[in-house]
N, C-alpha and C. Protein backbone atom coordinates (compact mmCIF):
# COMPACT_ATOMS: atom_id res chain seq x y z
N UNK A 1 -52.62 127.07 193.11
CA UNK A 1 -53.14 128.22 192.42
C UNK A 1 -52.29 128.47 191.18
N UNK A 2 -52.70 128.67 190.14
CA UNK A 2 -52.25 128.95 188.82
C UNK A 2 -52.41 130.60 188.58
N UNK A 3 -50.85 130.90 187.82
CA UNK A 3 -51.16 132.30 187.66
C UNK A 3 -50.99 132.53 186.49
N UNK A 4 -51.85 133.51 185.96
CA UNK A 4 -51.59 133.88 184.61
C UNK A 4 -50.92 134.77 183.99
N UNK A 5 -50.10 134.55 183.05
CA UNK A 5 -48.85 135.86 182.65
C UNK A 5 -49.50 136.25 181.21
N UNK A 6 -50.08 137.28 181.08
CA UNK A 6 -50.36 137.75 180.14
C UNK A 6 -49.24 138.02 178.96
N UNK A 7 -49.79 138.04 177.49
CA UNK A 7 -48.63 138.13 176.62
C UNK A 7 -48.28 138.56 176.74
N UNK A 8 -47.92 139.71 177.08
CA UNK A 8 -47.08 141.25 176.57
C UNK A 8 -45.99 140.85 177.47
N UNK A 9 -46.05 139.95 178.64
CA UNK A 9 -45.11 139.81 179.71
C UNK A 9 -44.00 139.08 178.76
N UNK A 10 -44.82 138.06 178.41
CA UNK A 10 -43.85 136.98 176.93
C UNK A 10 -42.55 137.60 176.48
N UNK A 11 -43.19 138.88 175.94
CA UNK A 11 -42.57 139.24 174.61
C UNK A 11 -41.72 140.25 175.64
N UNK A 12 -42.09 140.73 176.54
CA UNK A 12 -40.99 141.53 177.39
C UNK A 12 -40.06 140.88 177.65
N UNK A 13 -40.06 139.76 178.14
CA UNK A 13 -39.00 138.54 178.75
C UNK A 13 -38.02 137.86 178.33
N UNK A 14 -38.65 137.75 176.33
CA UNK A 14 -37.97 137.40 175.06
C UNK A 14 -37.33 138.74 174.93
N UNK A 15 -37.64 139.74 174.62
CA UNK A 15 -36.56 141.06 173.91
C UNK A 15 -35.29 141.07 175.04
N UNK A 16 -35.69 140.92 176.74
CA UNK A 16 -34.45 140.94 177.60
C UNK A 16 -33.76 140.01 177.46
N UNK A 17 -34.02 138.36 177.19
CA UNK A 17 -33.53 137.57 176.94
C UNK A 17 -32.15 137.70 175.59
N UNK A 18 -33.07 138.73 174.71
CA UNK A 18 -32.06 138.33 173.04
C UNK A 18 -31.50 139.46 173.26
N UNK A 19 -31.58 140.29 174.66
CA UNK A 19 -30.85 141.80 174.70
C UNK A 19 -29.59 141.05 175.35
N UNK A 20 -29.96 140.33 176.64
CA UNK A 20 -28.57 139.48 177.18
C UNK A 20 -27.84 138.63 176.22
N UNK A 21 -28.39 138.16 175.22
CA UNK A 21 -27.56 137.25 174.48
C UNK A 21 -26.64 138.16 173.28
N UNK A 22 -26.48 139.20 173.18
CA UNK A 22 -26.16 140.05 172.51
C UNK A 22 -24.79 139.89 172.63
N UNK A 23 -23.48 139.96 172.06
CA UNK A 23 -21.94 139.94 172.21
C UNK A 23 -21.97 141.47 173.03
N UNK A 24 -21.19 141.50 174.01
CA UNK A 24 -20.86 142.65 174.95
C UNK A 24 -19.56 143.25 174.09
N UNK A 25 -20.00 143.96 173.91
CA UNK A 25 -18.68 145.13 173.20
C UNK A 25 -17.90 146.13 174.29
N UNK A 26 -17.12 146.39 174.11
CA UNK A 26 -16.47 147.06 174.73
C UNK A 26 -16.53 148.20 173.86
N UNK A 27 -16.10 149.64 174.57
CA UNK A 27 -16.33 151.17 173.87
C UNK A 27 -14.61 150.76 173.05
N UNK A 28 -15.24 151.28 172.06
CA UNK A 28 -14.00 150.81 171.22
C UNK A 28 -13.69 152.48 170.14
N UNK A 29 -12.69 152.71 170.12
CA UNK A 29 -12.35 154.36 169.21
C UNK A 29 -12.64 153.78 167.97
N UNK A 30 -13.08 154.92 167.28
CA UNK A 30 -13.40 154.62 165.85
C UNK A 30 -12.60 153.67 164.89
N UNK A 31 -11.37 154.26 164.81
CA UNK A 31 -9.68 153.75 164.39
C UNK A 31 -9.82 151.91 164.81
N UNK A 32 -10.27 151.98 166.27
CA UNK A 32 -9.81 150.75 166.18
C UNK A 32 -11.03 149.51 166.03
N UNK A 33 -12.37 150.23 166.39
CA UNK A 33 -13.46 149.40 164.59
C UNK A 33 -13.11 149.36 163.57
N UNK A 34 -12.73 150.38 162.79
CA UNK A 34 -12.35 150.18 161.69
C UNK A 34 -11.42 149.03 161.42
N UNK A 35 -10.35 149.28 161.80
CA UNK A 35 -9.20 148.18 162.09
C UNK A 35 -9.90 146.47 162.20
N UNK A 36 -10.46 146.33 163.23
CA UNK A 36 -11.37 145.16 163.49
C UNK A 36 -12.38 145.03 162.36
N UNK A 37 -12.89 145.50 162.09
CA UNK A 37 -13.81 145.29 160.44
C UNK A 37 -12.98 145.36 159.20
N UNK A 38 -11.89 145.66 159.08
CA UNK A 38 -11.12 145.36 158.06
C UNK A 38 -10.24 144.09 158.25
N UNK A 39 -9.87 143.42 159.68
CA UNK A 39 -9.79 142.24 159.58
C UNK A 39 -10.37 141.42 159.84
N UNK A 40 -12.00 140.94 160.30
CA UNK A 40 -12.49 140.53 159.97
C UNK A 40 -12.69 140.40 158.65
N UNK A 41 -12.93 141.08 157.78
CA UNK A 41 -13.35 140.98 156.36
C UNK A 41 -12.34 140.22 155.75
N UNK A 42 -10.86 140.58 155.85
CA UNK A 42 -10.28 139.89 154.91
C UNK A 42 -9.86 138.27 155.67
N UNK A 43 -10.21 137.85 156.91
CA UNK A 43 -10.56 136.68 157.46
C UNK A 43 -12.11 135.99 156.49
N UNK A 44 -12.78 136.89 156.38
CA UNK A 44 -13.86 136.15 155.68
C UNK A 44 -13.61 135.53 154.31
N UNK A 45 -12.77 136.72 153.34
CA UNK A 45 -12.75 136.85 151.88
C UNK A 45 -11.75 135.06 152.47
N UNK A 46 -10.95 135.70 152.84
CA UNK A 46 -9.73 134.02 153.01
C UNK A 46 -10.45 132.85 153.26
N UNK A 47 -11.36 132.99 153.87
CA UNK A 47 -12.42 132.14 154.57
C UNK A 47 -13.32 131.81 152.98
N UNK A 48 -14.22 131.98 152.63
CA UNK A 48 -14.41 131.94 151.37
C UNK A 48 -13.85 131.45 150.41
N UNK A 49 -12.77 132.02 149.87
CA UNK A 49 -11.85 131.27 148.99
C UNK A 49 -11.46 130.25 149.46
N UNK A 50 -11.36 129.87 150.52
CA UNK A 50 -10.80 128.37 150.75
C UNK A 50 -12.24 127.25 150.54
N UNK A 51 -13.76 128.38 150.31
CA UNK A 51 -14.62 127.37 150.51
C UNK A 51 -15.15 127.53 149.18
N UNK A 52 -14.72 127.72 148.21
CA UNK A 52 -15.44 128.61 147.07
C UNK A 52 -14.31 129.22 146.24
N UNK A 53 -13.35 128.32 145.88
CA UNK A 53 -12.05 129.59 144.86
C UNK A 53 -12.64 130.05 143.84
N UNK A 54 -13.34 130.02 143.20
CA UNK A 54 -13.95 130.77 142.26
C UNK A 54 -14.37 132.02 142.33
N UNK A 55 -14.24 131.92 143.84
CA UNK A 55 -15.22 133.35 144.34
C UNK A 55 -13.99 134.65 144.43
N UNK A 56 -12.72 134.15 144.52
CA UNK A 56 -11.85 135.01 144.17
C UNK A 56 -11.48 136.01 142.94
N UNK A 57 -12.01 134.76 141.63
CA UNK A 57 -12.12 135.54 140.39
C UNK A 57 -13.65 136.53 140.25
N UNK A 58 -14.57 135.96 141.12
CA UNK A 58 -15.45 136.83 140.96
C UNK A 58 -15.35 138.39 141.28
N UNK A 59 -14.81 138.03 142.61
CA UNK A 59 -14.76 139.66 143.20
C UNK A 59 -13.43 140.32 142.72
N UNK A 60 -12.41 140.01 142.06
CA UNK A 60 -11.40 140.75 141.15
C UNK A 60 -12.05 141.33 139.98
N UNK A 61 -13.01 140.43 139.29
CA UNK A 61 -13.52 141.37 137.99
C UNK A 61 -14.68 142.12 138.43
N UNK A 62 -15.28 142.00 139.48
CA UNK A 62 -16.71 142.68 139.94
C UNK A 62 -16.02 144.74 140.20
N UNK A 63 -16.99 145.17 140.13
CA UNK A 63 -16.57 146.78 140.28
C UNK A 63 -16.67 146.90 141.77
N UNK A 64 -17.36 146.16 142.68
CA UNK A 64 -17.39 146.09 143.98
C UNK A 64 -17.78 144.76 144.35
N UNK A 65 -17.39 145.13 145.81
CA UNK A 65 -17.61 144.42 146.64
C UNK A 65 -17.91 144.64 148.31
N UNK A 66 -18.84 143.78 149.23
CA UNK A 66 -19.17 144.20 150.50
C UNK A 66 -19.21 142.80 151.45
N UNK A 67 -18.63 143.06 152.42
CA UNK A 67 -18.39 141.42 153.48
C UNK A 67 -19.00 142.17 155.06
N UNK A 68 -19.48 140.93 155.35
CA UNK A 68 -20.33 141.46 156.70
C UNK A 68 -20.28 140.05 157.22
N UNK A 69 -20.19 140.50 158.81
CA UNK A 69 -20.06 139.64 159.78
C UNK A 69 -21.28 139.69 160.45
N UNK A 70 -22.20 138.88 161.20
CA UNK A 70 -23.63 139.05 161.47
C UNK A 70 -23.66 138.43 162.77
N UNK A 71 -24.10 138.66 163.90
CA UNK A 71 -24.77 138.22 164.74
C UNK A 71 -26.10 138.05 165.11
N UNK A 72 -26.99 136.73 165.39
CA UNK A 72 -28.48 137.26 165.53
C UNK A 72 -28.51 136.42 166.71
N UNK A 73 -30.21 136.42 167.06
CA UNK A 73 -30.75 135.39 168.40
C UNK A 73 -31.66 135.45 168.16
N UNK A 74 -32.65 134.38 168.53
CA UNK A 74 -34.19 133.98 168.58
C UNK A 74 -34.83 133.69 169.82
N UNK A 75 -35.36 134.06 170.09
CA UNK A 75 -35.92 133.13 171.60
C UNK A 75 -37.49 132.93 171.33
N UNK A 76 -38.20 132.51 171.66
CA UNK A 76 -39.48 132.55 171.21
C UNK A 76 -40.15 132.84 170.30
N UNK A 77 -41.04 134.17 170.47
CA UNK A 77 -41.34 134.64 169.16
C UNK A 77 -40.28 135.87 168.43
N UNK A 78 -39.73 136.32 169.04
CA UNK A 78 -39.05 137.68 168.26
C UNK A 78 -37.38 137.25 168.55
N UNK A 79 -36.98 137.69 167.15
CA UNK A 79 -35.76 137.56 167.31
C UNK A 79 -35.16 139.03 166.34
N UNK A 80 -33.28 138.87 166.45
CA UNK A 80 -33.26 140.03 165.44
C UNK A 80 -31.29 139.72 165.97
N UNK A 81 -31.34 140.59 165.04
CA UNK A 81 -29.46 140.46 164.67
C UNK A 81 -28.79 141.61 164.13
N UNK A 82 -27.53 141.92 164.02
CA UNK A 82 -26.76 143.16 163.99
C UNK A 82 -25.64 142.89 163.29
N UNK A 83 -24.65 143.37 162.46
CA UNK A 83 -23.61 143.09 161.73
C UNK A 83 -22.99 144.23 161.58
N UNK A 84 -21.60 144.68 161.06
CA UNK A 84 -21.36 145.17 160.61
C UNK A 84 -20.55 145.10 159.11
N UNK A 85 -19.84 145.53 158.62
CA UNK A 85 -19.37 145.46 157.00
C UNK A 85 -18.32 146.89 156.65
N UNK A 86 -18.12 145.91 155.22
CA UNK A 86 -16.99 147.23 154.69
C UNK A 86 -17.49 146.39 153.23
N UNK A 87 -17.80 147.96 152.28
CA UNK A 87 -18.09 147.75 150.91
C UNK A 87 -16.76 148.38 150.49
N UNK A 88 -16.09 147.66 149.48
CA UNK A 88 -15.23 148.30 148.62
C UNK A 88 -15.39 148.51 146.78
N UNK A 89 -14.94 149.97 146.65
CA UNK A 89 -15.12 149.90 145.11
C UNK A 89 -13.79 149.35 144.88
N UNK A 90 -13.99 148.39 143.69
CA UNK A 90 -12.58 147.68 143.18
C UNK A 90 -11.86 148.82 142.18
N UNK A 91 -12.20 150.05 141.54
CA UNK A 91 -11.38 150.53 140.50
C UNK A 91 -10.31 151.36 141.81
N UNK A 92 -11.49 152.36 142.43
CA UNK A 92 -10.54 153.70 143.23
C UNK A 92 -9.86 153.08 144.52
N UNK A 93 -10.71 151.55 144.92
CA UNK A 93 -10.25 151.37 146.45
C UNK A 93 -10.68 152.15 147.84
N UNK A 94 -12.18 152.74 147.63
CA UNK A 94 -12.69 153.88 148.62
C UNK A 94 -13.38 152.20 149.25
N UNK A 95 -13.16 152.61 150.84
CA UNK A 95 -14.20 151.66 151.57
C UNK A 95 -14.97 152.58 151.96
N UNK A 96 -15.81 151.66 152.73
CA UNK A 96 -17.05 152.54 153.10
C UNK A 96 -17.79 151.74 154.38
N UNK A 97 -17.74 151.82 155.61
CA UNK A 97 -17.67 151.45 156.22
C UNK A 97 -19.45 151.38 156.69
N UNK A 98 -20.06 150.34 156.81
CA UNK A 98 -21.62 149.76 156.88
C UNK A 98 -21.86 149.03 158.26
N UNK A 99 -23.53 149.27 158.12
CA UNK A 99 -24.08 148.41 159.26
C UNK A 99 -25.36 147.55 158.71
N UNK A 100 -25.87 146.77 159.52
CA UNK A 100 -26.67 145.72 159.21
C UNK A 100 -27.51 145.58 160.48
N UNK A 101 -29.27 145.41 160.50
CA UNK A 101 -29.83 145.01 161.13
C UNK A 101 -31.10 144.25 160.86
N UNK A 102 -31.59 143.25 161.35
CA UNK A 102 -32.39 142.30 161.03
C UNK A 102 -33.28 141.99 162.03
N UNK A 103 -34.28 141.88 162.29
CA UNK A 103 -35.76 141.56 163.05
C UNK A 103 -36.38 140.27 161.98
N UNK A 104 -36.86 139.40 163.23
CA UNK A 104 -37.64 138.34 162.95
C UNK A 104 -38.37 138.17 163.98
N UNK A 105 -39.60 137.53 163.19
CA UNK A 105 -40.49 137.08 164.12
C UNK A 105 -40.84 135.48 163.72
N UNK A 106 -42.01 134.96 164.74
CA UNK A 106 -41.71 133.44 164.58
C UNK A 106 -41.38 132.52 165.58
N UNK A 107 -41.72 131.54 165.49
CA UNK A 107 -41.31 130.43 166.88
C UNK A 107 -40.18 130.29 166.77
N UNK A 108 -39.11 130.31 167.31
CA UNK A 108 -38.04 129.85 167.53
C UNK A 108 -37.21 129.88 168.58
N UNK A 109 -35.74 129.71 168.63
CA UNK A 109 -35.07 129.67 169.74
C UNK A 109 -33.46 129.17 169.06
N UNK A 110 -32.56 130.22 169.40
CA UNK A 110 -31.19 129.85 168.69
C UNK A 110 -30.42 131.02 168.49
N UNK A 111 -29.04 130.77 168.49
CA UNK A 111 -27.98 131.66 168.19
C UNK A 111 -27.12 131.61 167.07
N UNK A 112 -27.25 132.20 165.91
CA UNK A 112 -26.49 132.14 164.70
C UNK A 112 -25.87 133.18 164.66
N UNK A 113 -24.26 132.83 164.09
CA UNK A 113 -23.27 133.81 163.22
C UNK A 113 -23.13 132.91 161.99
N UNK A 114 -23.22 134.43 160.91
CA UNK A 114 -22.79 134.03 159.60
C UNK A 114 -22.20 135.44 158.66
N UNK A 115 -21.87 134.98 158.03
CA UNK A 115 -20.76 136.03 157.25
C UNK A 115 -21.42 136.43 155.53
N UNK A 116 -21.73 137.55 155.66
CA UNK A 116 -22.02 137.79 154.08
C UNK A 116 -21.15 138.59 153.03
N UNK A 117 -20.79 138.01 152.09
CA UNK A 117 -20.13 138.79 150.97
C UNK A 117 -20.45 139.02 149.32
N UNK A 118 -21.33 140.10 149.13
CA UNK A 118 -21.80 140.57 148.32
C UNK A 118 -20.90 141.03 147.02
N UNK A 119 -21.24 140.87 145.81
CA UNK A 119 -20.54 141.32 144.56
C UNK A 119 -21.32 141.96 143.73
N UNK A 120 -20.65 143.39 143.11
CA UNK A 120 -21.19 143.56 142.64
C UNK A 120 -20.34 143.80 141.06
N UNK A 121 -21.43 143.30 139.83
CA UNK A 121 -20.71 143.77 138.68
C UNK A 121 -20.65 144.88 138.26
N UNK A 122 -21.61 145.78 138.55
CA UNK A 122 -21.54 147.49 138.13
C UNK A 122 -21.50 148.56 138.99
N UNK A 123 -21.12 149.05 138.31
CA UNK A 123 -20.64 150.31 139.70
C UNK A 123 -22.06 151.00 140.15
N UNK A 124 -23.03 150.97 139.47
CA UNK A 124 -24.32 151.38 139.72
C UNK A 124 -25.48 150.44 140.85
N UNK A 125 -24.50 149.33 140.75
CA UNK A 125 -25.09 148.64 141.71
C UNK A 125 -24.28 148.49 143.04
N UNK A 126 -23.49 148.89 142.78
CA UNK A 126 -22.38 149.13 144.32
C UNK A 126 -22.89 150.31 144.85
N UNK A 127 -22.95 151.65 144.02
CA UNK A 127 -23.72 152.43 144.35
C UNK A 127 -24.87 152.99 144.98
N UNK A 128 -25.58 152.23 144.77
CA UNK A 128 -26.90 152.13 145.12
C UNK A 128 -26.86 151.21 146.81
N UNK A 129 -26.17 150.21 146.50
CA UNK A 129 -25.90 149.52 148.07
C UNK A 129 -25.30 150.43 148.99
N UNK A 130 -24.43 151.08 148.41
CA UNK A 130 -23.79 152.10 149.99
C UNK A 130 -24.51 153.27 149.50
N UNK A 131 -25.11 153.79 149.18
CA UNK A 131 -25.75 155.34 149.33
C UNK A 131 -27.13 155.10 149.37
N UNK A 132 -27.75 153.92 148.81
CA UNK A 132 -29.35 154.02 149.65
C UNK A 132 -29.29 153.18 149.97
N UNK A 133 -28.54 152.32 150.64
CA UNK A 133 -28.62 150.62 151.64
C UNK A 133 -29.50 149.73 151.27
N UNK A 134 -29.69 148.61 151.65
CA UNK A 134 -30.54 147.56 150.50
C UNK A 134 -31.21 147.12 151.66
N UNK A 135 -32.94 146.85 151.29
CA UNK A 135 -33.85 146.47 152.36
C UNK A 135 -34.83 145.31 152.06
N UNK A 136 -34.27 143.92 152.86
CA UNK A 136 -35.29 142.97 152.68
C UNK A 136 -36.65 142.96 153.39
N UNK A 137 -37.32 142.30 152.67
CA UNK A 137 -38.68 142.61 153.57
C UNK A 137 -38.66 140.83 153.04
N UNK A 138 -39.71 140.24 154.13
CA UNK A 138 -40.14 138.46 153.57
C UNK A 138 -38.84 137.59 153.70
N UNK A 139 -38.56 136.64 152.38
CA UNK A 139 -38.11 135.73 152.68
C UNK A 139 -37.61 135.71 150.95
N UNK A 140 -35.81 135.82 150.85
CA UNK A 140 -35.73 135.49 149.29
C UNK A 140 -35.04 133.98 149.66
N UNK A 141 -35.59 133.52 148.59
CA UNK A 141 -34.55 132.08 148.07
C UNK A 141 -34.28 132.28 146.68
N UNK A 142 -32.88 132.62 146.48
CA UNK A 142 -32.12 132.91 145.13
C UNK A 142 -31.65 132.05 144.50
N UNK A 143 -31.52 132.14 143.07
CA UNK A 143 -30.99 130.97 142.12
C UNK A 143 -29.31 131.28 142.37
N UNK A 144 -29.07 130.35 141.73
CA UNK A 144 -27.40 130.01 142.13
C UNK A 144 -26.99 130.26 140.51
N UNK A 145 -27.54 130.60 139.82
CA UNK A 145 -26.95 131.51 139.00
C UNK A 145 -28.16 132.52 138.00
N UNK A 146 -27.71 133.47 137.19
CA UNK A 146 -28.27 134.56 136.54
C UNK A 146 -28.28 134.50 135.19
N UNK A 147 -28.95 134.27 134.32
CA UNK A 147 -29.29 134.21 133.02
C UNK A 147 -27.83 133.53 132.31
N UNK A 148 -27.61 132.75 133.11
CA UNK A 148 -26.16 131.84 132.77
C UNK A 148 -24.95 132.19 133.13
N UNK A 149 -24.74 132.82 133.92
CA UNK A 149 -23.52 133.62 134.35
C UNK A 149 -22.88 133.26 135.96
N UNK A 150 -22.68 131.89 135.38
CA UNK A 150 -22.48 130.92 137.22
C UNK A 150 -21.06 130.69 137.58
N UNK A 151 -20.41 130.61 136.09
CA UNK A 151 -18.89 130.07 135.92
C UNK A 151 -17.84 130.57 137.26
N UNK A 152 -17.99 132.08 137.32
CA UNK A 152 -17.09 132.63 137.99
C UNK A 152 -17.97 132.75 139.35
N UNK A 153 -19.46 132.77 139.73
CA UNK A 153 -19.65 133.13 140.99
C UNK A 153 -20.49 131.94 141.45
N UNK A 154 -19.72 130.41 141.01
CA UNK A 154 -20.84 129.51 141.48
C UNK A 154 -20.59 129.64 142.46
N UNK A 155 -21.34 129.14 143.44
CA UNK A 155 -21.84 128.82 145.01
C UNK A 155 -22.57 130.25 145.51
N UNK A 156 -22.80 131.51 144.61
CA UNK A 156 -23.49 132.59 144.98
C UNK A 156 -24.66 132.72 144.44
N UNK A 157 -25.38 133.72 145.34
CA UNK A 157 -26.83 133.86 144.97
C UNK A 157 -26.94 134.98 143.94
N UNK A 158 -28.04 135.14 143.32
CA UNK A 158 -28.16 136.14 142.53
C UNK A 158 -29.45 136.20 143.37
N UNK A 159 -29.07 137.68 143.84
CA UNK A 159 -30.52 138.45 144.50
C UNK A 159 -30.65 139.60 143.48
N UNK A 160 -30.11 140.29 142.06
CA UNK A 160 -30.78 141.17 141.34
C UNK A 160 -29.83 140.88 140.62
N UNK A 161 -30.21 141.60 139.33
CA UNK A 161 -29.31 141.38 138.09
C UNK A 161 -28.19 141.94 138.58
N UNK A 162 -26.90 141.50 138.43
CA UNK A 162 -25.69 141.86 138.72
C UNK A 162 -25.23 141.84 139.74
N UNK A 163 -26.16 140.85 141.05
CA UNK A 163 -25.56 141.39 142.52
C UNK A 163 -25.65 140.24 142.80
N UNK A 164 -24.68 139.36 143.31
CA UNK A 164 -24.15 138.29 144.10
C UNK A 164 -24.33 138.15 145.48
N UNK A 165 -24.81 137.37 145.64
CA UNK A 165 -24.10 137.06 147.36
C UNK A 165 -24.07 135.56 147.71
N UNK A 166 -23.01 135.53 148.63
CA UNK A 166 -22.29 134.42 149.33
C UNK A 166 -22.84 134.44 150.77
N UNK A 167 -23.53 133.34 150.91
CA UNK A 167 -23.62 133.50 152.39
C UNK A 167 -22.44 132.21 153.54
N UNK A 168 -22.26 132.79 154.52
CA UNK A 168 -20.96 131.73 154.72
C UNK A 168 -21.75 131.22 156.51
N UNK A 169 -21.65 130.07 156.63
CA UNK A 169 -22.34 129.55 157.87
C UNK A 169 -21.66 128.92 158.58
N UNK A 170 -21.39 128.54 159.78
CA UNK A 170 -19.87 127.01 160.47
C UNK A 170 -19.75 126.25 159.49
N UNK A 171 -21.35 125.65 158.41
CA UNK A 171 -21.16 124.38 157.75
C UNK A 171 -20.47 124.78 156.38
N UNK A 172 -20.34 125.76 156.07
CA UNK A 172 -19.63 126.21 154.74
C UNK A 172 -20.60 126.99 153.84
N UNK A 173 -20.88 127.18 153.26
CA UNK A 173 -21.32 127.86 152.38
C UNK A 173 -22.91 127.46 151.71
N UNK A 174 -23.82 128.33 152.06
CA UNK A 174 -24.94 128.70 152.11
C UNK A 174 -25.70 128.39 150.75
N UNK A 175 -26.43 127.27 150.11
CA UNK A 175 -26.67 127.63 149.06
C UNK A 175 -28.64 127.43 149.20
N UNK A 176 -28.76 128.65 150.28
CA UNK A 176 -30.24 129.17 149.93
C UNK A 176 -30.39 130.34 150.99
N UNK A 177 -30.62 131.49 150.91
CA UNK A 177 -30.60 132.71 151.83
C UNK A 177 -32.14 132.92 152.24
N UNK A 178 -32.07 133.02 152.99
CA UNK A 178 -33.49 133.54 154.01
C UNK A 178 -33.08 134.68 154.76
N UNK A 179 -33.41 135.76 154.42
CA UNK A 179 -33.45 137.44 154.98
C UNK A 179 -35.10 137.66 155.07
N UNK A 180 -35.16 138.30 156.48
CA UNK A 180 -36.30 138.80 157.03
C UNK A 180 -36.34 139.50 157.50
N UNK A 181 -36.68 141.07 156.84
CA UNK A 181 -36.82 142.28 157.43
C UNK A 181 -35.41 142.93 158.28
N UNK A 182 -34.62 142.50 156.92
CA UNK A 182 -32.70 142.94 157.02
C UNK A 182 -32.94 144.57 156.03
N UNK A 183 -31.93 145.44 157.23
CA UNK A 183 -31.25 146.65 156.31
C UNK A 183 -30.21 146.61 156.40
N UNK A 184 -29.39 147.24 154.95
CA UNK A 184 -28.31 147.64 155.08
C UNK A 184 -27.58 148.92 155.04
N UNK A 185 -26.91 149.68 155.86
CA UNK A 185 -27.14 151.28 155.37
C UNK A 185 -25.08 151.87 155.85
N UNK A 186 -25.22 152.68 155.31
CA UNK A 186 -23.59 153.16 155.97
C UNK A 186 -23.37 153.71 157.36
N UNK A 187 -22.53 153.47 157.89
CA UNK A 187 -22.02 153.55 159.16
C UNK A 187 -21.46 155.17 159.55
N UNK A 188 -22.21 155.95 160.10
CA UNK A 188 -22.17 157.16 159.93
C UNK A 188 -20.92 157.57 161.07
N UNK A 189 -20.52 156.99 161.90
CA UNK A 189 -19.46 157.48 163.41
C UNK A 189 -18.50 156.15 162.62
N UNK A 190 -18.26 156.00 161.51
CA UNK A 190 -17.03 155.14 161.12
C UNK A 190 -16.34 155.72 160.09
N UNK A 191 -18.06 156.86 159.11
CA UNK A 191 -17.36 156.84 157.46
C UNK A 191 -17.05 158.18 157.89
């Protein structure tokens, strides 16, 4: 006898599945997230520059900058991922402590970490990333450079005039980004 599992069972089975595959956190005090997202980050920036030195001069002359650590999972059709981050303005040195979440849909099946570090050249565009958070919808594939302006941030994407990003993967450094239905917004029990 054959039994039939209706979809909805599917997609119940997949969300518990990518809920178990989730990193188990422990309750952690604010102080000591913070702490842990500020070294992660400067593990990444180090991480980076060793894969990308150029990317050092970028983010010294940029007015900001933002690094995020990402976790996702796929199992079937739905997948989705979580990160957190720290944007810094380069003149005053204010961080600002961020989160990240991402939903996908789609056949698949898999567990990725990857590391993002964003630049920005104007303070209006740093701005705009930590006070109204930045929201992909679809699928970008970015040029690897901006109306000629590659010298200092080759191996980064240009996703808008003036805004960089590095994406960092096990294999090194990312040169095509696929975001699907990613936000980014500030971390309200951090800032």
């Amino acid at each position: 006898m054959t039994t039939h599992v209706p979809g909805g069972r599917w997609l119940a089975a997949a969300i518990v599945c990518l809920m178990a595959w989730q990193p188990a956190h422990a309750a952690k005090s604010p102080d000591e997230e913070r702490a842990e997202i500020r070294e992660t980050s400067a593990k990444v920036l180090e991480r980076l520059y060793e894969i990308e030195p150029g990317a050092r001069e970028a983010i010294a002359e940029a007015a900001g900058y933002a690094v995020f650590s990402n976790f996702g999972t796929k199992i079937l059709v739905v997948g989705g991922g979580a990160g957190k981050g720290l944007a810094v303005d380069r003149k005053t040195g204010a961080a600002t402590f961020m989160k990240m979440v991402e939903l996908q849909t789609g056949l698949g099946f898999g567990v990725k970490k990857f590391q993002l570090v964003w630049v920005f050249a104007t303070k209006s565009a740093l701005d705009g990333f930590v006070d109204s958070g930045w929201e992909f919808g679809g699928q970008v594939t970015a040029a690897a450079q901006y109306e000629g302006e590659g010298a200092a941030t080759q191996g980064a994407l240009s996703v808008s005039p003036g805004v960089w990003l590095y994406q960092l993967t096990e294999d090194g450094l990312a040169l095509e980004l696929t975001v699907k239905g990613t936000k980014y917004y500030r971390d309200d029990d951090l800032n």
